[in-house]
C-alpha atoms as a PDB file:
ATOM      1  CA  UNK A   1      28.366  -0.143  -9.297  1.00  0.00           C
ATOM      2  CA  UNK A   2      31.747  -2.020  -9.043  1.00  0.00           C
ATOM      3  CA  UNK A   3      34.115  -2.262 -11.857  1.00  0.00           C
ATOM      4  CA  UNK A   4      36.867  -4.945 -10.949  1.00  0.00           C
ATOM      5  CA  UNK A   5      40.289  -4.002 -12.333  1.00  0.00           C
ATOM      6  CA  UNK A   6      41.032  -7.967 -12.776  1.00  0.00           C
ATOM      7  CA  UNK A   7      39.734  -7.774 -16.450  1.00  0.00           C
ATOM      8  CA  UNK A   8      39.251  -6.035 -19.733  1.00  0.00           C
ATOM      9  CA  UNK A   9      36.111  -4.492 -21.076  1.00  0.00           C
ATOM     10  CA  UNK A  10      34.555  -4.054 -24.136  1.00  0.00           C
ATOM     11  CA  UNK A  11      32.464  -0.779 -25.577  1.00  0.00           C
ATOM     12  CA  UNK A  12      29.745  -3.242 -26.177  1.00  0.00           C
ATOM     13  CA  UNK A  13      29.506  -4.088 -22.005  1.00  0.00           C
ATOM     14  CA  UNK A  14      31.395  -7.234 -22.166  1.00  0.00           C
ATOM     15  CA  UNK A  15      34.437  -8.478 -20.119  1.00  0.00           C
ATOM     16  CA  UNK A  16      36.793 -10.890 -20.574  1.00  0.00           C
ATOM     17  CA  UNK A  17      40.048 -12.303 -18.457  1.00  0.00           C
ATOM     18  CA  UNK A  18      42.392 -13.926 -19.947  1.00  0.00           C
ATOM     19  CA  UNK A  19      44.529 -16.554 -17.840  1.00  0.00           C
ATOM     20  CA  UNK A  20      47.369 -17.681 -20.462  1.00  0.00           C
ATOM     21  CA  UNK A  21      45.414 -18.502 -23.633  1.00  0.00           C
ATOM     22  CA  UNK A  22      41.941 -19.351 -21.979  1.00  0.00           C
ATOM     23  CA  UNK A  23      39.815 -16.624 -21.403  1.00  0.00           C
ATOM     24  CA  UNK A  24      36.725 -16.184 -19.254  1.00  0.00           C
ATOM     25  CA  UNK A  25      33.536 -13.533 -20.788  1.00  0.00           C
ATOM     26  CA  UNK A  26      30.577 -11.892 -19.485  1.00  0.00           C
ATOM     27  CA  UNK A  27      28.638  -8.813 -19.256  1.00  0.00           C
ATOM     28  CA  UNK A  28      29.256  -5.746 -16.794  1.00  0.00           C
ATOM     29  CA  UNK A  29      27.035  -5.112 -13.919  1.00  0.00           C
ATOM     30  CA  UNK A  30      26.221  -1.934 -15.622  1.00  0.00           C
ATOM     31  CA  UNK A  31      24.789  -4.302 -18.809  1.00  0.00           C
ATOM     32  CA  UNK A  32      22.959  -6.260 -16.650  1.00  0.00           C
ATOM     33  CA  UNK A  33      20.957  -3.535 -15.009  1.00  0.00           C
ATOM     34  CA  UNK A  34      20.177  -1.893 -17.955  1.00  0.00           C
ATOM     35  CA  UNK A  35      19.095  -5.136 -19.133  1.00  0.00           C
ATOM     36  CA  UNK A  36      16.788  -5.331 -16.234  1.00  0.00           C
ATOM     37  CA  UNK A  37      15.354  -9.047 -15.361  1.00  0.00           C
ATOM     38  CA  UNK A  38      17.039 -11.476 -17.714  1.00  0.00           C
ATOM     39  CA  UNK A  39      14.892 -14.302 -18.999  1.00  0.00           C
ATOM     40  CA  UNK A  40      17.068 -16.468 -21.431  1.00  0.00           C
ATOM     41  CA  UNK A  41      20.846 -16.369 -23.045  1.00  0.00           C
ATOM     42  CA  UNK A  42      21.595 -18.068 -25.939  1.00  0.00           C
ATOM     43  CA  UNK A  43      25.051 -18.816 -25.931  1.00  0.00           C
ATOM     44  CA  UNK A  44      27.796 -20.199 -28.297  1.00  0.00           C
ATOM     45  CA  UNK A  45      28.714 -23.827 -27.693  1.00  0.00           C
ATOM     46  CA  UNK A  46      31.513 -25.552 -27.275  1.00  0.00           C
ATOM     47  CA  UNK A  47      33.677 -25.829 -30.562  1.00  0.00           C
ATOM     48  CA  UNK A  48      31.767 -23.122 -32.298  1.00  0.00           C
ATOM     49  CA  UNK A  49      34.827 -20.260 -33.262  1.00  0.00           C
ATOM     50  CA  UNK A  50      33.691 -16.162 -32.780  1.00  0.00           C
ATOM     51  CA  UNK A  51      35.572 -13.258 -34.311  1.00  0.00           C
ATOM     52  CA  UNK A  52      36.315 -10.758 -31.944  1.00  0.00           C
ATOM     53  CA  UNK A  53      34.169  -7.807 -32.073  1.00  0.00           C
ATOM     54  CA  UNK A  54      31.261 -10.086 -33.899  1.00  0.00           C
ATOM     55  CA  UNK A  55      27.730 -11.006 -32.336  1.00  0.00           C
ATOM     56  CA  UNK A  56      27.939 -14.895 -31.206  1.00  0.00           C
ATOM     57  CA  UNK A  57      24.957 -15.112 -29.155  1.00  0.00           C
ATOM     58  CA  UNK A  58      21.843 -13.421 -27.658  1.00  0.00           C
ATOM     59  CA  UNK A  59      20.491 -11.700 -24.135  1.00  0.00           C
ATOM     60  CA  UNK A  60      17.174 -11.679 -23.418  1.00  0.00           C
ATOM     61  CA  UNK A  61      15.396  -9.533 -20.496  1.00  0.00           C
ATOM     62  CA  UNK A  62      11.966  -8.500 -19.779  1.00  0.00           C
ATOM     63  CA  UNK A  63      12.748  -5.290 -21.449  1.00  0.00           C
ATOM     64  CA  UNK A  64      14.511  -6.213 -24.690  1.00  0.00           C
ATOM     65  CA  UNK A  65      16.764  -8.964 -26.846  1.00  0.00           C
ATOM     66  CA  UNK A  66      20.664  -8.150 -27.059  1.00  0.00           C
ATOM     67  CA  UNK A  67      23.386  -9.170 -28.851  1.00  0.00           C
ATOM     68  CA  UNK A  68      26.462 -10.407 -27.153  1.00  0.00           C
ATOM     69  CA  UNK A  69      29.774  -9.699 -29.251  1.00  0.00           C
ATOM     70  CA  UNK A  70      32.822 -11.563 -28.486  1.00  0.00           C
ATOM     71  CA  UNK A  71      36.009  -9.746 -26.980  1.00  0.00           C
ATOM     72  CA  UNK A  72      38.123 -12.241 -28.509  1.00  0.00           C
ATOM     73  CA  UNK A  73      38.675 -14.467 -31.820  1.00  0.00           C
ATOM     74  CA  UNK A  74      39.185 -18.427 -31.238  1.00  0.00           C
ATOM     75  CA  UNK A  75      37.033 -21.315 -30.146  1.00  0.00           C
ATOM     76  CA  UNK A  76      34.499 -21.571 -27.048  1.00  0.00           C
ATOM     77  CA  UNK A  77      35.506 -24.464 -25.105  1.00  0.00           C
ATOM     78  CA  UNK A  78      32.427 -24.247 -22.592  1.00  0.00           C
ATOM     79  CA  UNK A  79      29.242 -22.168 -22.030  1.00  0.00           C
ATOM     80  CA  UNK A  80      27.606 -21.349 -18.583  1.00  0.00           C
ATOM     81  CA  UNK A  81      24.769 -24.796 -18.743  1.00  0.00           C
ATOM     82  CA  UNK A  82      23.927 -23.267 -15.075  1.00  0.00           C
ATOM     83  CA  UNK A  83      22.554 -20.429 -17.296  1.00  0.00           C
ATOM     84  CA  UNK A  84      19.960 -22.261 -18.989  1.00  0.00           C
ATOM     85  CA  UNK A  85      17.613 -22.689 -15.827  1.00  0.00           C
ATOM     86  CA  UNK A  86      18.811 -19.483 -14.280  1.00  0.00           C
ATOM     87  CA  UNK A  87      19.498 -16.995 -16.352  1.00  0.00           C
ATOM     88  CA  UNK A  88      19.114 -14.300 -13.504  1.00  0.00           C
ATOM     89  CA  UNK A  89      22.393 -15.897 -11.886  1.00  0.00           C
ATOM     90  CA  UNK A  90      23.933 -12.701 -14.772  1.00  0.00           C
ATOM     91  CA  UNK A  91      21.724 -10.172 -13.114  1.00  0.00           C
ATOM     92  CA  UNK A  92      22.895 -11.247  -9.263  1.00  0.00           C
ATOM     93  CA  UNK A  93      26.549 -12.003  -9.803  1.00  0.00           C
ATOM     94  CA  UNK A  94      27.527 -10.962 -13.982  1.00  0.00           C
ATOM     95  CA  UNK A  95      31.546 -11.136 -12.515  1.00  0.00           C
ATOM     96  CA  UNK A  96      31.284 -14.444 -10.887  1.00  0.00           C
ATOM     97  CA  UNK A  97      29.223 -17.301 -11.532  1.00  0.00           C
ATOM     98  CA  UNK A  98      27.237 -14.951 -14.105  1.00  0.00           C
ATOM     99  CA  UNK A  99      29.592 -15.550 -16.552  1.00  0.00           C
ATOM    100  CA  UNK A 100      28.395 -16.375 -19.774  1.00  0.00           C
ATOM    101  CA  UNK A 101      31.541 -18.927 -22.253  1.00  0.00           C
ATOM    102  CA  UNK A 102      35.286 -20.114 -21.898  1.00  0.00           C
ATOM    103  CA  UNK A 103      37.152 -20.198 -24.877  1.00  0.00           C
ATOM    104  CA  UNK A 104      40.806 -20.446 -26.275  1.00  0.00           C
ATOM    105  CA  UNK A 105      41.821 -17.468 -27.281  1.00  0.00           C
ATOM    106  CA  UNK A 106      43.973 -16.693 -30.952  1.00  0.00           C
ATOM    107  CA  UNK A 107      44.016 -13.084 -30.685  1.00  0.00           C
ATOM    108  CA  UNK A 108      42.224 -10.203 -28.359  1.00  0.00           C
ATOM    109  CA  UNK A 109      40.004  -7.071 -29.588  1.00  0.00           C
ATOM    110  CA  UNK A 110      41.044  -3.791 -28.539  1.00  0.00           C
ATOM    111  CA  UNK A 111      39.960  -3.614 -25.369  1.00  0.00           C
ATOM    112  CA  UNK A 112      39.436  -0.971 -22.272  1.00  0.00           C
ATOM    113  CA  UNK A 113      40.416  -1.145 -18.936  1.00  0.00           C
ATOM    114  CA  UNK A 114      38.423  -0.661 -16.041  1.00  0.00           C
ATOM    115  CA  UNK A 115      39.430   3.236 -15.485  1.00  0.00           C
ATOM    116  CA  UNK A 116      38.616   3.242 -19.316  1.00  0.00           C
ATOM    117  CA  UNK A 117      35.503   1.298 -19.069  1.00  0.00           C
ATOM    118  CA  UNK A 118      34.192   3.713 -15.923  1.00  0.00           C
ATOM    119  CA  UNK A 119      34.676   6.787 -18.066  1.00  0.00           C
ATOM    120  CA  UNK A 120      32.718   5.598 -20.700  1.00  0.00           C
ATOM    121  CA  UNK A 121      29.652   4.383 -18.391  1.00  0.00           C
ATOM    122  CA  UNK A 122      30.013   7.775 -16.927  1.00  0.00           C
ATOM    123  CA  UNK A 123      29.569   9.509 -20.679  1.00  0.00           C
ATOM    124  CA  UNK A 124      26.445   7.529 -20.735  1.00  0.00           C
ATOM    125  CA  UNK A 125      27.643   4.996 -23.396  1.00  0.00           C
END
C-alpha cells in the first residue's frame, strides 16, 4: 500500500492537498480497500460549505455505507461528476482521478502526515 508524502491525512482515511487556498480531498488506498467494491458516493456540491472534521457526504460499497468527513472548513467549488457513473475509479486510483471535491479552503483540521498516517494504519486504526 502506498502512502504519498504530497498530502495530509486525516484519522478518518481522508486526504487532502492544499495548493494555496484550493484544496484537493479523497480517501486513502487503505479506505478504499477496506471499503471493498464501491457502488455510489454522494458528494457535496459545489457552493455547499463543510466544517472540518464534520460528515459532508456518503461512501457506499458492497460491504457497507460510510461517512466522508471533511479535512477542511470552507466551500466546495467542484465534486468528481466522473464519479457518478464510476464510482470504482476511488477503488483503482483513490490519489489520482479517484478524488472525490475541490474546495476553497478558510482554515485546515489537524491533520497527519504520511509517516503519521502509516503508523496509525499499522496500529490497525
Amino acid at each position: 500500500m502506498s502512502i504519498p508524502t504530497d498530502r495530509q491525512y486525516t484519522a478518518e482515511h481522508e486526504w487532502i492537498i492544499v495548493e494555496g487556498d484550493t484544496a484537493t480531498i479523497g480517501i486513502t488506498e487503505h479506505a478504499a480497500q477496506a471499503l471493498g467494491d464501491i457502488v455510489y458516493v454522494d458528494l457535496p456540491g459545489a457552493g455547499t460549505d463543510v466544517t472540518a472534521g464534520e460528515s459532508c457526504g456518503e461512501i457506499e460499497s458492497t460491504k457497507s455505507v460510510s461517512e466522508l468527513f471533511s479535512p477542511a472548513s470552507g466551500t466546495v467549488t467542484e465534486s468528481n461528476e466522473d464519479l457518478d457513473s464510476a464510482p470504482e475509479t476511488v477503488n483503482a486510483d483513490p490519489y489520482g482521478a479517484g478524488w472525490l471535491w475541490k474546495m476553497s479552503v478558510e482554515s485546515v483540521a489537524d491533520l497527519l502526515d504520511a509517516a503519521a498516517y502509516a503508523a496509525l494504519v499499522e496500529a490497525g486504526q
